[in-house]
Protein backbone atom coordinates (compact mmCIF):
# COMPACT_ATOMS: atom_id res chain seq x y z
CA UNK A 1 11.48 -11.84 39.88
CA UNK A 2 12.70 -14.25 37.06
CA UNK A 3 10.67 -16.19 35.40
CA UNK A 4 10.83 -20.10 35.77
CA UNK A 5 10.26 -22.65 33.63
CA UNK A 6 6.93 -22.86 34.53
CA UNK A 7 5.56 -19.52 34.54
CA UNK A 8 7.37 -18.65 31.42
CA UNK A 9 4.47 -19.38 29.15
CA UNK A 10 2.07 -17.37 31.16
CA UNK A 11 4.30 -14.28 30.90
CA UNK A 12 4.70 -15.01 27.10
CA UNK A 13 1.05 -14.99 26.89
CA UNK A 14 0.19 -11.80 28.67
CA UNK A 15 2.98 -9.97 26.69
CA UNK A 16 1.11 -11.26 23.88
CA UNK A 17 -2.29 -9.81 24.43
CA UNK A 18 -0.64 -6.52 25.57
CA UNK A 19 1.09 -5.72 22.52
CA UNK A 20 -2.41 -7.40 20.59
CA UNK A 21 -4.15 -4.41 21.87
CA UNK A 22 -1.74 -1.71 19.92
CA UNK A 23 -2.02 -4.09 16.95
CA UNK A 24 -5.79 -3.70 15.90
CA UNK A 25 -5.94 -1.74 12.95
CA UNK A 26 -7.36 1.10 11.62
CA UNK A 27 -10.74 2.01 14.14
CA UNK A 28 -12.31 5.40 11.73
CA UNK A 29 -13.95 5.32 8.97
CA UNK A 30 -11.92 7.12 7.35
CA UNK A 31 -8.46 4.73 8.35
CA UNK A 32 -10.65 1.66 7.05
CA UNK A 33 -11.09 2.85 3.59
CA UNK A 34 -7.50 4.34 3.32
CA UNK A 35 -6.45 0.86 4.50
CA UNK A 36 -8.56 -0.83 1.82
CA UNK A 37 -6.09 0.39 -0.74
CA UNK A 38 -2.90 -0.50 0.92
CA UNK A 39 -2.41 -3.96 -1.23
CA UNK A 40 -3.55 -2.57 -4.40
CA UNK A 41 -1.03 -3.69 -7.49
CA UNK A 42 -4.03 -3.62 -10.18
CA UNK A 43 -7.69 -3.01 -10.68
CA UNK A 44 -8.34 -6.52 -12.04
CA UNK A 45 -10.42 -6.59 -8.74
CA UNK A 46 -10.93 -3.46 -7.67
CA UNK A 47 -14.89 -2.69 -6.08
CA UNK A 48 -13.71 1.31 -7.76
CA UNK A 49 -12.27 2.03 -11.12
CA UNK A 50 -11.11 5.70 -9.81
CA UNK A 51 -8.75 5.83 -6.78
CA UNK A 52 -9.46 8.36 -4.68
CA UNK A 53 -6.04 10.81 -6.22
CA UNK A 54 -7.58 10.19 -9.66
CA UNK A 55 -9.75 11.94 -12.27
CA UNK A 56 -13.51 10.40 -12.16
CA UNK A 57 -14.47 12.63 -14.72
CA UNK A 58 -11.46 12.30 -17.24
CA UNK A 59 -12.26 8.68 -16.49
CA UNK A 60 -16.00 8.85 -17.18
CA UNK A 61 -15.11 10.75 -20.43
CA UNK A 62 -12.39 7.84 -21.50
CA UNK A 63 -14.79 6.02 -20.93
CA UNK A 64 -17.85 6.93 -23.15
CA UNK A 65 -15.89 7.52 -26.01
CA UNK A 66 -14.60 3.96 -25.95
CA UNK A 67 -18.03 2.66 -25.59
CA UNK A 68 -19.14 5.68 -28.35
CA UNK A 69 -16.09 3.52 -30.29
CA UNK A 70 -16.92 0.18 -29.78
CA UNK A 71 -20.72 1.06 -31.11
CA UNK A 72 -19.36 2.68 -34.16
CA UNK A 73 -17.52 -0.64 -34.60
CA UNK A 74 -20.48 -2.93 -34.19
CA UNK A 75 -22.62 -0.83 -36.31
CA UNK A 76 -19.56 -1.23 -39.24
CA UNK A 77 -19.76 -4.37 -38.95
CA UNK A 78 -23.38 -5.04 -38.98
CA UNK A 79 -23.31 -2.87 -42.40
CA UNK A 80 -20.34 -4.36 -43.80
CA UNK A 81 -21.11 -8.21 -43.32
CA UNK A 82 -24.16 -8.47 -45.75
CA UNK A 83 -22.22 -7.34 -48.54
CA UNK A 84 -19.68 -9.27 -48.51
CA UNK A 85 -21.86 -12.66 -47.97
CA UNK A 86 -23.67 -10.96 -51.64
CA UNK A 87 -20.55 -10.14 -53.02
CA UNK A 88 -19.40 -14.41 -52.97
């Protein structure tokens, strides 16, 4: 049977919802968090700092020492401002 003009749209439209149905995404668990990743260009965002192929405990060690860093910082600075406001 061909299609007329007037049935035309109706076969459109239950093409459409057939092929819909292969086109839902991922259903598991498992497929929805590998999917989460799939657009990831940076962490700007990111709800993780470690992918899942990464380190977390090389990245829990850079970590602490560049907090460890940034308090040995602070604390120089603390120390080092009142003597030069006594030194003017």
């Amino acid at each position: 049977m061909t299609p007329t003009a007037s049935t035309q749209p109706q076969c459109v439209s239950i093409r459409n919802r057939a092929n819909a149905q292969h086109s839902t995404g991922p259903r598991s668990d498992a497929g929805k968090q590998r999917s989460a990743l799939n657009a990831l260009t940076h962490g700007l965002t990111a709800r993780t700092a470690v992918l899942p192929s990464e380190d977390s405990a090389a990245y829990e060690q850079h970590h602490r020492q560049l907090h460890d860093d940034a308090q040995v910082d602070k604390n120089a600075r603390r120390s080092f401002v009142p003597v030069r406001t006594t030194a003017n």
